[in-house]
Protein backbone atom coordinates (compact mmCIF):
# COMPACT_ATOMS: atom_id res chain seq x y z
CA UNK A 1 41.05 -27.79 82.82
CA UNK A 2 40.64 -29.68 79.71
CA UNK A 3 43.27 -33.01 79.47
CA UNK A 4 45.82 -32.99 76.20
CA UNK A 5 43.58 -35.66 74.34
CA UNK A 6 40.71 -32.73 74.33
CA UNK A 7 42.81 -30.05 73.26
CA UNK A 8 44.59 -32.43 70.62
CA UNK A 9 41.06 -32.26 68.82
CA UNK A 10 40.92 -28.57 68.45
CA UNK A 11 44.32 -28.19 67.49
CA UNK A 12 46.52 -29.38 64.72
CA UNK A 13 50.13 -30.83 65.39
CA UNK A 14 51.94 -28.13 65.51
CA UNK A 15 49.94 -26.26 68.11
CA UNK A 16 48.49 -23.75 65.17
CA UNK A 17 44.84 -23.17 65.38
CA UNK A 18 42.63 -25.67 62.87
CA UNK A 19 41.90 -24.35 59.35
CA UNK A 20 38.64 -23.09 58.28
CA UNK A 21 37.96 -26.22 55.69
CA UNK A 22 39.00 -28.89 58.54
CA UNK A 23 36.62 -27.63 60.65
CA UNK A 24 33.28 -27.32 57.79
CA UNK A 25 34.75 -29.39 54.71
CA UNK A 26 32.97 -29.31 51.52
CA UNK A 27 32.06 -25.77 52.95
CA UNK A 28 33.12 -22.17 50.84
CA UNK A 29 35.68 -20.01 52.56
CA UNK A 30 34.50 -16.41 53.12
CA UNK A 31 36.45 -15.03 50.44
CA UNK A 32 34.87 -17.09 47.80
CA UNK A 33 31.09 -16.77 49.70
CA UNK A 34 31.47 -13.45 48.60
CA UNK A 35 32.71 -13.19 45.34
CA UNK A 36 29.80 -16.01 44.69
CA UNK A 37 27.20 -12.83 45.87
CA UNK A 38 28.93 -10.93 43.91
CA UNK A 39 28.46 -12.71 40.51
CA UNK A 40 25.50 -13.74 41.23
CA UNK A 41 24.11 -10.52 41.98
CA UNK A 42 25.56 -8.96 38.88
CA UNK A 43 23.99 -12.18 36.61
CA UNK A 44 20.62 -11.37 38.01
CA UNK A 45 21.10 -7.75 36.99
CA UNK A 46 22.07 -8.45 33.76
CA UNK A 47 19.70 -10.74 32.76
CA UNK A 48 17.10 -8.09 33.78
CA UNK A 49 18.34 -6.06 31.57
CA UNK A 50 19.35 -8.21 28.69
CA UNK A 51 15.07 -9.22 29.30
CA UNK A 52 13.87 -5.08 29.85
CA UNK A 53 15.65 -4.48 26.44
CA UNK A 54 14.27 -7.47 24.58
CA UNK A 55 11.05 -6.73 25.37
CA UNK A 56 11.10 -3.49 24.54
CA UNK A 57 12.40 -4.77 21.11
CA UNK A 58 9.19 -7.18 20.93
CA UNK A 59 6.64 -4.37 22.02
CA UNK A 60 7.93 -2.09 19.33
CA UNK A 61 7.73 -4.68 16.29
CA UNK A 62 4.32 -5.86 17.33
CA UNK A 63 3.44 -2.24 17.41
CA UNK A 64 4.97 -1.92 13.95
CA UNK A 65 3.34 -4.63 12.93
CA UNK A 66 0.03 -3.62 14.05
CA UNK A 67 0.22 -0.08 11.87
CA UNK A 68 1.36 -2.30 8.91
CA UNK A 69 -2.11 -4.29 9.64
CA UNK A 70 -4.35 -1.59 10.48
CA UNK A 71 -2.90 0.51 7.38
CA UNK A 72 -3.94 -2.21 4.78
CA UNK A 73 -7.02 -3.15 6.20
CA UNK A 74 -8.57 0.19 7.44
CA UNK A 75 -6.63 2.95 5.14
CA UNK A 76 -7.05 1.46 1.81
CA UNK A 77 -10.61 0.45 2.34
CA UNK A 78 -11.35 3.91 3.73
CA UNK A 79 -9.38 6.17 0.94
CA UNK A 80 -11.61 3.62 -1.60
CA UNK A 81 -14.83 5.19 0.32
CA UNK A 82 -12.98 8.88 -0.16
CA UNK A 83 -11.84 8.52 -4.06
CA UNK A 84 -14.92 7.11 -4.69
CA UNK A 85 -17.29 9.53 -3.20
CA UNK A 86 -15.51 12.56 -4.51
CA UNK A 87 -15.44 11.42 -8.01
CA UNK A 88 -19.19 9.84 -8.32
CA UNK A 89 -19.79 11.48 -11.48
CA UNK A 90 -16.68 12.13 -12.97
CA UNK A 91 -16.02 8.37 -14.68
CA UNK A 92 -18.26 8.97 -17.97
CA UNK A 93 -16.56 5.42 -19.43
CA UNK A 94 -17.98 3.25 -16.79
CA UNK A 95 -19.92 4.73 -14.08
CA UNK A 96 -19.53 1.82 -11.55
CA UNK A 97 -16.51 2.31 -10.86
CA UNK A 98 -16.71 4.93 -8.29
CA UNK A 99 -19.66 2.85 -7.11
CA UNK A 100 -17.55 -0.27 -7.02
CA UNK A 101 -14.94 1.55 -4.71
CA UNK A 102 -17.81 2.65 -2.20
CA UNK A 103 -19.51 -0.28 -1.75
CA UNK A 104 -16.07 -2.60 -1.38
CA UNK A 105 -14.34 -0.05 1.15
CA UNK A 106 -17.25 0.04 3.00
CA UNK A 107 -18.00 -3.88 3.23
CA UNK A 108 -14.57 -4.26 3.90
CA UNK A 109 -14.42 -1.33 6.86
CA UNK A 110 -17.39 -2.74 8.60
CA UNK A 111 -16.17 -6.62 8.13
CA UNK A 112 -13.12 -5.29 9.64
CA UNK A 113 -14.47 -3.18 12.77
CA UNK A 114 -17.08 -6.21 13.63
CA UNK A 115 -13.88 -8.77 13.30
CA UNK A 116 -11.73 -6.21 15.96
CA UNK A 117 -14.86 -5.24 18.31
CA UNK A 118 -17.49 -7.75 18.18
CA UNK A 119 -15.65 -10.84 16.92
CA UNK A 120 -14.24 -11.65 20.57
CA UNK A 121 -17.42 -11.00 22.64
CA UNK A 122 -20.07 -13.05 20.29
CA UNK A 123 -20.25 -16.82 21.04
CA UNK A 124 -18.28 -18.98 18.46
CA UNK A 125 -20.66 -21.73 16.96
CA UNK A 126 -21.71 -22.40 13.89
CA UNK A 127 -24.96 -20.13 13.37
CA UNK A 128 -22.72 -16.82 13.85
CA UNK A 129 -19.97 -18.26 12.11
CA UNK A 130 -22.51 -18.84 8.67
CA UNK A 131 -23.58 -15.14 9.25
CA UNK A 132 -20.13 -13.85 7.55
CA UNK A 133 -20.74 -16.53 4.57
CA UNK A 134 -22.99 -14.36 2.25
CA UNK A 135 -21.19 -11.19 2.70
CA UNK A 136 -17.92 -12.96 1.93
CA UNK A 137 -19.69 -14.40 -1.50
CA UNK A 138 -20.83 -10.80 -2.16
CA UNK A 139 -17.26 -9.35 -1.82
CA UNK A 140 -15.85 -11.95 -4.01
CA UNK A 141 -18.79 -11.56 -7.07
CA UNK A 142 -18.69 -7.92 -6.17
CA UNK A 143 -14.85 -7.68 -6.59
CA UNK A 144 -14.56 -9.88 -10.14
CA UNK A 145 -16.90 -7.05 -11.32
CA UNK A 146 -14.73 -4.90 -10.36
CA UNK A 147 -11.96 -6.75 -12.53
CA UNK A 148 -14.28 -6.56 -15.50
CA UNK A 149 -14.96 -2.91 -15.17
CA UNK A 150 -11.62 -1.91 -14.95
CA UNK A 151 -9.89 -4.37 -16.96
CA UNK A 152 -12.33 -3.68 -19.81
CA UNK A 153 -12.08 -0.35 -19.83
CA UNK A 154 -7.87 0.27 -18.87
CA UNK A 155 -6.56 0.94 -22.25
CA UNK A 156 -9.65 2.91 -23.58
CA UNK A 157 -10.09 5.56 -20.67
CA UNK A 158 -9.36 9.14 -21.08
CA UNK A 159 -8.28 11.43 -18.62
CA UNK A 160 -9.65 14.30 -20.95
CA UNK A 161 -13.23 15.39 -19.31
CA UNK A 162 -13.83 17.79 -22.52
CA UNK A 163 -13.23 17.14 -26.04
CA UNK A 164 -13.25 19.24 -29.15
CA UNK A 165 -16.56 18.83 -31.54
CA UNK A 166 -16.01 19.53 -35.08
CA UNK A 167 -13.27 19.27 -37.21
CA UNK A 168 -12.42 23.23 -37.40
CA UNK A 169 -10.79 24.53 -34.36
CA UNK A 170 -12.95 27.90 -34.50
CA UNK A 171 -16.71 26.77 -34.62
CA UNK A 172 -15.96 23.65 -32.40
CA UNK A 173 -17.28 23.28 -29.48
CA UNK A 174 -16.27 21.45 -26.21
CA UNK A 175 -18.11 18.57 -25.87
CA UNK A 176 -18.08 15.88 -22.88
CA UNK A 177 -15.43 13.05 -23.32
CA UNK A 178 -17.28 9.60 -24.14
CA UNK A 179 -14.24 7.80 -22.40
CA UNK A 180 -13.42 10.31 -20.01
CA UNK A 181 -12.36 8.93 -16.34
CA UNK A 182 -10.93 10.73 -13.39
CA UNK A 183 -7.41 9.33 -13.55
CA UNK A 184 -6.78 8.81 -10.01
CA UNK A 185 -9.68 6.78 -9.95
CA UNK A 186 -8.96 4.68 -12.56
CA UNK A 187 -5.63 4.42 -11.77
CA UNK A 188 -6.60 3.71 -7.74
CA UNK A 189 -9.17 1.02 -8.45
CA UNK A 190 -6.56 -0.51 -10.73
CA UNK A 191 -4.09 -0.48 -8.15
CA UNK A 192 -6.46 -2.04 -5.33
CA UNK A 193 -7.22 -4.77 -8.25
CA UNK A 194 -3.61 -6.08 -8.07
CA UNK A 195 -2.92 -5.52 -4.52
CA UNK A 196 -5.08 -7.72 -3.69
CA UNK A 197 -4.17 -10.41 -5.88
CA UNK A 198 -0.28 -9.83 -4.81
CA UNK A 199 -1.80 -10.40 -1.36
CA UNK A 200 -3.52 -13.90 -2.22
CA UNK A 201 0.06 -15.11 -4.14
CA UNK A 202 1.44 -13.45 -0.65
CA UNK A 203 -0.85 -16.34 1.21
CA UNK A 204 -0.71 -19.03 -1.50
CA UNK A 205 2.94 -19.09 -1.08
CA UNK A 206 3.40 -19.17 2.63
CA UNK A 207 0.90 -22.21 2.43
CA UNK A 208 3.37 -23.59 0.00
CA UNK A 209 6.17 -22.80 2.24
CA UNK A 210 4.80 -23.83 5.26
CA UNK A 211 3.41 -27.32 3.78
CA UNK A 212 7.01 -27.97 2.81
CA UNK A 213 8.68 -27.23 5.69
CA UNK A 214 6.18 -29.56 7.14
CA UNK A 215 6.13 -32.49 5.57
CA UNK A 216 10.59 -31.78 5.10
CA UNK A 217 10.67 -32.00 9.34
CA UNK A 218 7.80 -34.27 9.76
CA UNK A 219 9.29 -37.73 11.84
CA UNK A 220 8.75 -41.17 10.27
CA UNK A 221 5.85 -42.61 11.45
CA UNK A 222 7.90 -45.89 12.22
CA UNK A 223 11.05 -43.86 13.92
């Protein structure tokens, strides 16, 4: 039978059993163990969730992002091949326009496919990275002719394939228009024209931008 002096240990001074924290202190009761599970259990899930939905969010702007790309760089370049094939002879002012549109859709198609489907496979040193160099050159001389063809020839094209020859209305004859141009081809090769130099203002000023905001946050070199 255990002496007074044992059982004083297990029990408090009024004869009531111990209390929970007396017996494990620093210890959580029960009730609070579970309302801990609880709230952790329900932070978990909604973190999940808060992450599920935010990338979700992320994989639909990249994909919009991606059409925006793949839009600019493959649809123009391609409706240039289109507009430009189906109107090869119809640009009596300046037949190299049509031409023009051909040949810079379809450098710019293939530069883009070989960038998407060959660029990450092929080796990256210096003898494939010269390769690009002349073709670039060739876009850029081929695309100020471009300018000069167009620009040259803006304000005097007609959209009129057949004019009248004669200066009586009843023994003229219909003649074919000196300055005649398929509109949408004119009007398409113009548009390309300043596209493309919105897009290199586009890039200047980000440079700008970012070179600001660079040297703006850039720490003291003595701090």
């Amino acid at each position: 039978m255990a002496s007074s002096e044992e059982t004083g240990t297990l029990t408090s001074d009024g004869g009531a059993p111990p209390s929970y924290g007396s017996l494990f202190p620093g210890s959580l009761k029960p009730n609070q163990i579970g309302r801990q599970f609880r709230s952790t259990f329900t932070l978990g899930r909604t973190d999940g969730e808060a992450s599920g939905s935010g990338g979700l969010l992320q994989c639909c702007c990249a994909c919009g992002s991606l059409l925006i790309v793949l839009a600019v760089f493959i649809g123009i370049p391609i409706a240039m091949i289109a507009i430009g094939a189906i109107n090869l002879g119809d640009c009596e002012i300046e037949r190299l326009i049509p031409i023009w549109l051909i040949v810079m859709g379809s450098v710019q198609t293939a530069e883009v496919v070989f960038r998407v489907f060959f660029h990450g496979s092929r080796k990256e040193d210096d003898d494939n990275q010269c390769t690009w160099d002349p073709v670039a050159c060739f876009v850029f001389a081929w695309f100020i002719c471009g300018n000069v063809w167009v620009f040259s020839n803006w304000n005097d094209y007609s959209p009129m394939q057949y004019v009248l020859n004669g200066t009586n209305s009843t023994n003229a004859t219909e003649i074919v228009n000196s300055h005649y141009c398929d509109d949408l081809t004119m009007k398409f090769s113009f548009g390309v024209i300043m596209l493309s130099y919105a897009m290199i203002g586009a890039c200047m000023c980000c440079c700008c931008v970012a070179a600001a905001c660079f040297l703006c946050f850039k720490k003291p070199t003595g701090a």
